[in-house]
Protein backbone atom coordinates (compact mmCIF):
# COMPACT_ATOMS: atom_id res chain seq x y z
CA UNK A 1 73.80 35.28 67.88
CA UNK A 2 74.46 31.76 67.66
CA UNK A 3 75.11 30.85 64.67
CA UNK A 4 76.45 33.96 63.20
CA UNK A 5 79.93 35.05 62.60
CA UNK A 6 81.57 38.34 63.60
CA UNK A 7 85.34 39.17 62.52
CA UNK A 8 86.84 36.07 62.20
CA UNK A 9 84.29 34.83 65.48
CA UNK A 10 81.55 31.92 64.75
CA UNK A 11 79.27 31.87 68.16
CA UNK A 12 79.01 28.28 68.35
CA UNK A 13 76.16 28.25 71.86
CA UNK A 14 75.39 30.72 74.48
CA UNK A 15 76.85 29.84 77.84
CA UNK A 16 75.42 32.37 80.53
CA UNK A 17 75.74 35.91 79.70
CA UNK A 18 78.61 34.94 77.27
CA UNK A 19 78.84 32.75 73.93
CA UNK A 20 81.13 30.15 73.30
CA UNK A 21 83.27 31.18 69.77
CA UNK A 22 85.41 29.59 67.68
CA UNK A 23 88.04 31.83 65.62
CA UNK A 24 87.71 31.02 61.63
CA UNK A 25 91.03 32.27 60.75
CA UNK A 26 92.91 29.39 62.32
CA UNK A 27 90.29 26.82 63.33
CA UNK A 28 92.05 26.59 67.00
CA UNK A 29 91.15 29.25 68.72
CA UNK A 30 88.09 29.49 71.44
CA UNK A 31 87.38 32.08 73.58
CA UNK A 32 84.12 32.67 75.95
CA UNK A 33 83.44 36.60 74.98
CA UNK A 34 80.62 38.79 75.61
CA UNK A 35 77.63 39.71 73.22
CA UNK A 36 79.02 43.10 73.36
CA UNK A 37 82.37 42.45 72.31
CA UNK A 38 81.33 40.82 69.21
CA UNK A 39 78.57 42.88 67.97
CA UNK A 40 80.52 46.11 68.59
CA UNK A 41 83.70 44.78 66.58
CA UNK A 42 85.60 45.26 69.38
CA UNK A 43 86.94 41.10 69.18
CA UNK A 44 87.62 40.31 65.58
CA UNK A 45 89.66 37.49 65.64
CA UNK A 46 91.48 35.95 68.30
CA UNK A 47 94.93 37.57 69.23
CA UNK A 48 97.83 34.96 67.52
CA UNK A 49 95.39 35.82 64.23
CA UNK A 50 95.17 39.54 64.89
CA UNK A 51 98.98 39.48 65.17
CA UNK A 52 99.42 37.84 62.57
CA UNK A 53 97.10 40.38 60.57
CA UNK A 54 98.61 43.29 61.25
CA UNK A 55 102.23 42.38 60.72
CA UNK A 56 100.62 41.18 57.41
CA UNK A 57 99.23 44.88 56.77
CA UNK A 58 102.19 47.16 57.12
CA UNK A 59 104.34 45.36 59.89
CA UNK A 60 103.87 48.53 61.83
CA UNK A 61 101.59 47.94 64.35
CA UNK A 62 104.39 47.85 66.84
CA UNK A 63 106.64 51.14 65.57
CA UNK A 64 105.99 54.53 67.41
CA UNK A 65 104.75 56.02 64.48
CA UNK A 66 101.85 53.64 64.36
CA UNK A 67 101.65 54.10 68.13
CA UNK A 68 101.24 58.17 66.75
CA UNK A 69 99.02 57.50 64.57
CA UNK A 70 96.27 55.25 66.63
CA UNK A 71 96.65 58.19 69.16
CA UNK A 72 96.30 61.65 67.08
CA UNK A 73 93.29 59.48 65.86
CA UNK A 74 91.86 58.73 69.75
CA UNK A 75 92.10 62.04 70.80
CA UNK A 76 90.63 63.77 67.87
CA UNK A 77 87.80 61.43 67.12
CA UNK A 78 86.67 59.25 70.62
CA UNK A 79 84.84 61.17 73.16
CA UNK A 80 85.75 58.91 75.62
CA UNK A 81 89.48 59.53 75.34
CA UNK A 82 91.15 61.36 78.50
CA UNK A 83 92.66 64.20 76.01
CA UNK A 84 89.34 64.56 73.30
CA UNK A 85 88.44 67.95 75.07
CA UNK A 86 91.10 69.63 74.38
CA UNK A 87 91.78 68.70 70.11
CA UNK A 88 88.53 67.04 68.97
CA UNK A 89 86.26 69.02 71.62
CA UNK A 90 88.04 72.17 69.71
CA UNK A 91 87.28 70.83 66.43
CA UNK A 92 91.07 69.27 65.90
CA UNK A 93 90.81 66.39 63.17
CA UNK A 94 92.50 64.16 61.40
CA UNK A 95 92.94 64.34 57.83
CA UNK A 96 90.26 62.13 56.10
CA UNK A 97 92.94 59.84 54.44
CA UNK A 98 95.24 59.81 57.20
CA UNK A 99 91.75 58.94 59.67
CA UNK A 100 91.46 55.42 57.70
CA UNK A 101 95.28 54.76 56.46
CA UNK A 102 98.38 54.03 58.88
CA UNK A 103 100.30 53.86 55.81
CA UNK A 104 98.98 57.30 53.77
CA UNK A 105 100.15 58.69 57.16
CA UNK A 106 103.35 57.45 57.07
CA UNK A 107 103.93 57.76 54.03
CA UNK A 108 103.21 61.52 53.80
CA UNK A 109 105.39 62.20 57.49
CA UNK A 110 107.86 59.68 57.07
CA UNK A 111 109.97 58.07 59.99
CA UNK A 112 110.41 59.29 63.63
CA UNK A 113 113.89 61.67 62.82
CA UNK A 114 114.86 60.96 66.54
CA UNK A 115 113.42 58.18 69.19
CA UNK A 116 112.18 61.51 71.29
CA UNK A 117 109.94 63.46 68.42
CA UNK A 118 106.40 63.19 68.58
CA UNK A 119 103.83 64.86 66.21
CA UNK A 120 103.57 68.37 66.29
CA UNK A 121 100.72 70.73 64.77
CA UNK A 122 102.55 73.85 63.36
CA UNK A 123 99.05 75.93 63.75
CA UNK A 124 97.78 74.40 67.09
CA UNK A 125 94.39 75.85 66.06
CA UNK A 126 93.99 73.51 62.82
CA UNK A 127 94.25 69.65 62.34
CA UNK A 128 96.01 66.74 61.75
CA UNK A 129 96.55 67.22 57.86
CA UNK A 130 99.31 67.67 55.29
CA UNK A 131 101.63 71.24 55.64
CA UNK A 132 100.18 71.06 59.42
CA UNK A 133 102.38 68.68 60.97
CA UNK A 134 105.85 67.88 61.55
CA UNK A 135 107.84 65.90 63.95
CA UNK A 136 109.14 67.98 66.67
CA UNK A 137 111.37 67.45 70.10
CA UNK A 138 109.75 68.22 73.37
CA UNK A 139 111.34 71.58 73.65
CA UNK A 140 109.78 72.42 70.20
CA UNK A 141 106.21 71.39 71.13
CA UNK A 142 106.53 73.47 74.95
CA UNK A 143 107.21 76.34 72.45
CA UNK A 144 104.04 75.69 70.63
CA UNK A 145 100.70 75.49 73.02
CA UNK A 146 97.63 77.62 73.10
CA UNK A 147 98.40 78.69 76.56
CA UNK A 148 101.90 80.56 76.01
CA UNK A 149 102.44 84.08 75.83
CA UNK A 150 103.54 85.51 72.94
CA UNK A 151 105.02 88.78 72.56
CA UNK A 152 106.51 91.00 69.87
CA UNK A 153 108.67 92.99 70.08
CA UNK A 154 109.75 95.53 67.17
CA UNK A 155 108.47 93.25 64.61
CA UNK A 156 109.61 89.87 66.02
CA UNK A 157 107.52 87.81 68.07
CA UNK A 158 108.05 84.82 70.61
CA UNK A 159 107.02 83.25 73.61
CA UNK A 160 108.08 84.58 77.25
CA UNK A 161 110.57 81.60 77.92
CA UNK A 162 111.92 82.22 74.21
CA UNK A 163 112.21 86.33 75.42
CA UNK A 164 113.73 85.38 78.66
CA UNK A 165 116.32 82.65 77.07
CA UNK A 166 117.35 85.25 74.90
C-alpha cells in the first residue's frame, strides 16, 4: 500500500498494523489509519477536506433532508443497518436516481414543510420512488404501517384508532 493513494490519502510507510498518510487535498493533514479504512473507501480525505467537500457539493450535508436521505438509503440498501429487515429485507428500495443523488432527491420532494415531518411511503409495500413518497407528521405515518388494522365499513375504510377517534 505504500506508495499508493486512496481518496485524497497517499500511504507514505507502514507503521505496525497501520500506515502513516498524508491527505493530498490540503498537504497538512496526517493521520495513522488502518489498511481497511483505506482500501474500503471508508477514509477519503481527512475531515477539514471532507467538510469542506460536501458544503462544496450541495451545502446540505448538514440539513434534515440530507440526514433523510443518507437514512432511507441505509435502511433499504446496508444489511448491516438495525432497520434493513424490515424495508430492504422486504424488497423496499430506493429509486435508482434518488440511490446516487442527494440533490435529484431533493429536488423531486422539496423542503421539510414542518421541522417534525419525516418521509413517508404512501404504499408501505413499494419503495422509495417518485408518486410514493411524501412528507408526513408522526400522526400521519402511525396511520400508515403494515401492522394496523384496517376496516371498512359500508364502503369506507380506516384503521381501528381512525374508527375509534371517530
Amino acid at each position: 500500500m505504500v506508495g499508493e493513494t486512496y481518496g485524497a490519502w497517499l500511504v507514505v510507510e507502514k507503521r505496525g498494523k497501520k500506515y502513516f498518510c498524508i491527505c493530498t487535498s490540503c498537504n497538512k493533514t496526517t493521520r495513522f489509519l488502518p489498511g481497511y479504512n483505506l482500501s474500503s473507501g471508508r477514509s477519503r480525505m481527512c475531515k477539514s477536506c471532507s467538510t469542506r467537500a460536501k458544503r462544496e457539493t450541495h451545502g446540505m450535508s448538514d440539513s434534515p433532508e440530507y440526514n433523510t436521505w443518507v437514512h432511507m438509503n441505509q435502511r433499504c440498501h446496508n444489511p448491516k443497518n438495525k432497520d434493513y429487515e424490515n424495508y430492504g429485507g422486504r424488497g423496499i428500495t430506493v429509486f435508482p436516481l434518488w440511490k446516487t443523488s442527494f440533490e435529484a432527491f431533493y429536488m423531486m420532494i422539496g423542503p421539510r414543510p414542518h421541522i417534525d415531518d419525516t418521509i413517508e411511503r404512501i404504499d408501505y409495500n413499494k419503495g422509495y420512488m417518485p408518486g410514493n413518497v411524501k412528507w408526513a407528521s408522526r400522526q400521519e405515518q402511525v396511520l400508515n404501517k403494515s401492522d394496523n388494522v384496517v376496516i371498512e365499513i359500508d364502503g369506507v375504510s380506516k384503521t381501528v384508532s381512525q374508527w375509534a377517534e371517530d
